[in-house]
Protein backbone atom coordinates (compact mmCIF):
# COMPACT_ATOMS: atom_id res chain seq x y z
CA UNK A 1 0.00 0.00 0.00
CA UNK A 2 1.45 3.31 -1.05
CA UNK A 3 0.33 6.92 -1.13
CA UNK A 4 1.22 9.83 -2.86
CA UNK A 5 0.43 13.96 -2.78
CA UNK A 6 -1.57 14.90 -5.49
CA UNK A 7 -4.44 17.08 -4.19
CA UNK A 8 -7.90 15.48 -4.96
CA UNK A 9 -10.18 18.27 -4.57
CA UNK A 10 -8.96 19.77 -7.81
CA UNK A 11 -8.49 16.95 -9.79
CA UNK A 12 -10.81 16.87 -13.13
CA UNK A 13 -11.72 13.43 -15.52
CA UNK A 14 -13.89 12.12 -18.39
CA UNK A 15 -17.06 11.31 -16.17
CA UNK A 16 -17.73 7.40 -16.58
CA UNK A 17 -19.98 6.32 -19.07
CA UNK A 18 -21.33 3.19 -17.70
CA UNK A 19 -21.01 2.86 -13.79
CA UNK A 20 -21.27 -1.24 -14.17
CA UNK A 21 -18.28 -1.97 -16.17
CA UNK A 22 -16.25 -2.79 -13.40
CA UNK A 23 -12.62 -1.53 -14.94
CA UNK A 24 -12.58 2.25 -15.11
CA UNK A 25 -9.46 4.35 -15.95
CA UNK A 26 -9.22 8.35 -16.02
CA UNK A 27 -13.00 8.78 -14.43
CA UNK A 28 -14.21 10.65 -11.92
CA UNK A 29 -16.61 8.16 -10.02
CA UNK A 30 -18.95 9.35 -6.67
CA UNK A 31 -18.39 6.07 -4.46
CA UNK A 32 -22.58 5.80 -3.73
CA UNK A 33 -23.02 5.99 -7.62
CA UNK A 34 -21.26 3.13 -7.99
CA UNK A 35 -22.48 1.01 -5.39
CA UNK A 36 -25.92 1.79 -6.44
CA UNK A 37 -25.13 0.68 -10.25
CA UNK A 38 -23.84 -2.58 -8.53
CA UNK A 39 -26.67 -3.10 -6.56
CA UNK A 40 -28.79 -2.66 -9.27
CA UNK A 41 -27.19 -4.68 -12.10
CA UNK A 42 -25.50 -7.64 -10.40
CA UNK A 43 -27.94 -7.41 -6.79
CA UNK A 44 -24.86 -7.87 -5.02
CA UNK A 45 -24.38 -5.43 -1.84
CA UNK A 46 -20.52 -4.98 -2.31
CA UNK A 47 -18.50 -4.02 -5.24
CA UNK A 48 -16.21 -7.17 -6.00
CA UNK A 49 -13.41 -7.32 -8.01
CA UNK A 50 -13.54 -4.01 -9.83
CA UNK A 51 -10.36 -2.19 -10.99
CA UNK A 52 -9.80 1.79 -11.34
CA UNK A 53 -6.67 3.42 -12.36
CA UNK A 54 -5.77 6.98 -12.57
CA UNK A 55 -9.47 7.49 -11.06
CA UNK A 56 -11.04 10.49 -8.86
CA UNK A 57 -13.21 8.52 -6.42
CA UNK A 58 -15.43 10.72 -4.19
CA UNK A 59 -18.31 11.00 -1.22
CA UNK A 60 -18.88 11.85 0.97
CA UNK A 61 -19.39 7.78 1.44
CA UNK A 62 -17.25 5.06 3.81
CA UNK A 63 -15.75 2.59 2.02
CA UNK A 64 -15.27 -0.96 4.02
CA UNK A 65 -12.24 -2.70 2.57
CA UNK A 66 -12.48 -5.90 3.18
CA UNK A 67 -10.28 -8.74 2.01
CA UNK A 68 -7.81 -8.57 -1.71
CA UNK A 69 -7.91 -4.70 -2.52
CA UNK A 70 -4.65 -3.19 -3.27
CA UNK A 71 -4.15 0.34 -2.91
CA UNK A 72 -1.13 1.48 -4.80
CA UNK A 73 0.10 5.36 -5.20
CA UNK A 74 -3.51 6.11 -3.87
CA UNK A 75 -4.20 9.76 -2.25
CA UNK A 76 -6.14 8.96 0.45
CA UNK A 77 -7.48 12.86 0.78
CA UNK A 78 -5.59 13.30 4.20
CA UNK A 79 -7.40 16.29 6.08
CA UNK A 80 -4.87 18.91 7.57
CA UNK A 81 -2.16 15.85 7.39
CA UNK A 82 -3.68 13.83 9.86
CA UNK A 83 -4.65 10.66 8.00
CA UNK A 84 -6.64 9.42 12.14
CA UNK A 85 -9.62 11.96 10.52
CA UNK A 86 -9.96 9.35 7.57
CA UNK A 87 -10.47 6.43 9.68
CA UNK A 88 -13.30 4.97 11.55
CA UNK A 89 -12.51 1.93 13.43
CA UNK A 90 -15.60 -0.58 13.88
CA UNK A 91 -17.39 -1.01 17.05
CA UNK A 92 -18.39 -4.61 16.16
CA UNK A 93 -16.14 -7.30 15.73
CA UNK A 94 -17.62 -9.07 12.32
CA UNK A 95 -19.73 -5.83 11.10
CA UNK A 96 -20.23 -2.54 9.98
CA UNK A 97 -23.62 -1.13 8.49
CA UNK A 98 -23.57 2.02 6.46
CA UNK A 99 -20.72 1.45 4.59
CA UNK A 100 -19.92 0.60 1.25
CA UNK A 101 -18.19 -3.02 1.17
CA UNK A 102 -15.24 -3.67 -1.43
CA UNK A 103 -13.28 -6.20 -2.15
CA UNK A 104 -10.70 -7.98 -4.26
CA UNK A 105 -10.45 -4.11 -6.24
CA UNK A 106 -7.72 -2.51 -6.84
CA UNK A 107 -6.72 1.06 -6.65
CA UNK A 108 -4.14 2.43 -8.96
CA UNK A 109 -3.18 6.14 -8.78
CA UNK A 110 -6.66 6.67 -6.81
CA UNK A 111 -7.07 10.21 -5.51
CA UNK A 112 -10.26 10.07 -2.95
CA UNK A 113 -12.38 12.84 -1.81
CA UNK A 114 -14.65 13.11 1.31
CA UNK A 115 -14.17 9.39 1.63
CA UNK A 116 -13.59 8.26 5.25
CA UNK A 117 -11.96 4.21 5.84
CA UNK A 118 -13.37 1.29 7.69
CA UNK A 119 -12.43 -2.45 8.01
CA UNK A 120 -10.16 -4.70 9.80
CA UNK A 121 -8.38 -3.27 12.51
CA UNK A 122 -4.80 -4.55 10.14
CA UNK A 123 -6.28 -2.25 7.45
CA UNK A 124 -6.81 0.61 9.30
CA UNK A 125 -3.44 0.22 11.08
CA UNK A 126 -1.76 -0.04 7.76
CA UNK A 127 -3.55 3.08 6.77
CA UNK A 128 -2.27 4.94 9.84
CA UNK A 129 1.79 3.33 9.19
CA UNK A 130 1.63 5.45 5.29
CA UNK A 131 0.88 8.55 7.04
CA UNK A 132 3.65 8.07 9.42
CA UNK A 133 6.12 6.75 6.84
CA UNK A 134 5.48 9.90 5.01
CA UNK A 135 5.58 12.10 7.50
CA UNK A 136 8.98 15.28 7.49
């Protein structure tokens, strides 16, 4: 898992043509959007499998990684530097409501907006070791 500084709130892309393709490159995609076209066209409550590269992902929505996403030179849209304002840690052992569930993506080159990050304490621990990697 890597991150990098490119600032996400200015970032502009070809809007998607077809939420439910499931590989998207250069879009800008709202998170609910595509959870909804999911939903809709494969009745499944959790995006599986899908792959975005060079992508502007944005709430405000939670995303609940759960178990094969990569996240590789992602901008996790760090709030004043302080990547703790990003995560919310789970009160219940085995689940979280509210969230949008993902799993087996991967991120390439993601910038996300207004998205905050739930999911297995390792996860959110790993989230929390970038930011202090990175840190001057």
């Amino acid at each position: 898992m890597s991150k990098t500084n490119r600032n996400p709130a200015i970032r502009t892309l070809a809007q998607p043509h077809d939420y439910r393709s499931g590989e998207f490159k250069n879009k800008n995609l709202l998170l609910f959007e595509l959870f909804r076209a999911n939903l809709e066209s494969k009745g499944e409550i959790l995006i599986r499998g899908a792959k975005f590269e060079n992508c502007h992902i944005e709430g405000p929505a939670v995303l609940l990684a759960l178990a094969g996403n990569s996240f590789n030179d992602c901008n996790f849209g760090v709030a004043h530097g302080d990547m703790r304002t990003l995560i919310l840690y789970p009160a219940s052992p085995d689940r979280v409501s509210g969230a949008i569930p993902m799993v087996d993506c991967v991120f390439e080159a993601v910038d996300f907006f207004s998205i905050g990050f739930t999911g297995h304490k390792a996860f959110l621990d790993s989230l929390l070791d970038i930011e202090m990697r990175n840190e001057p």
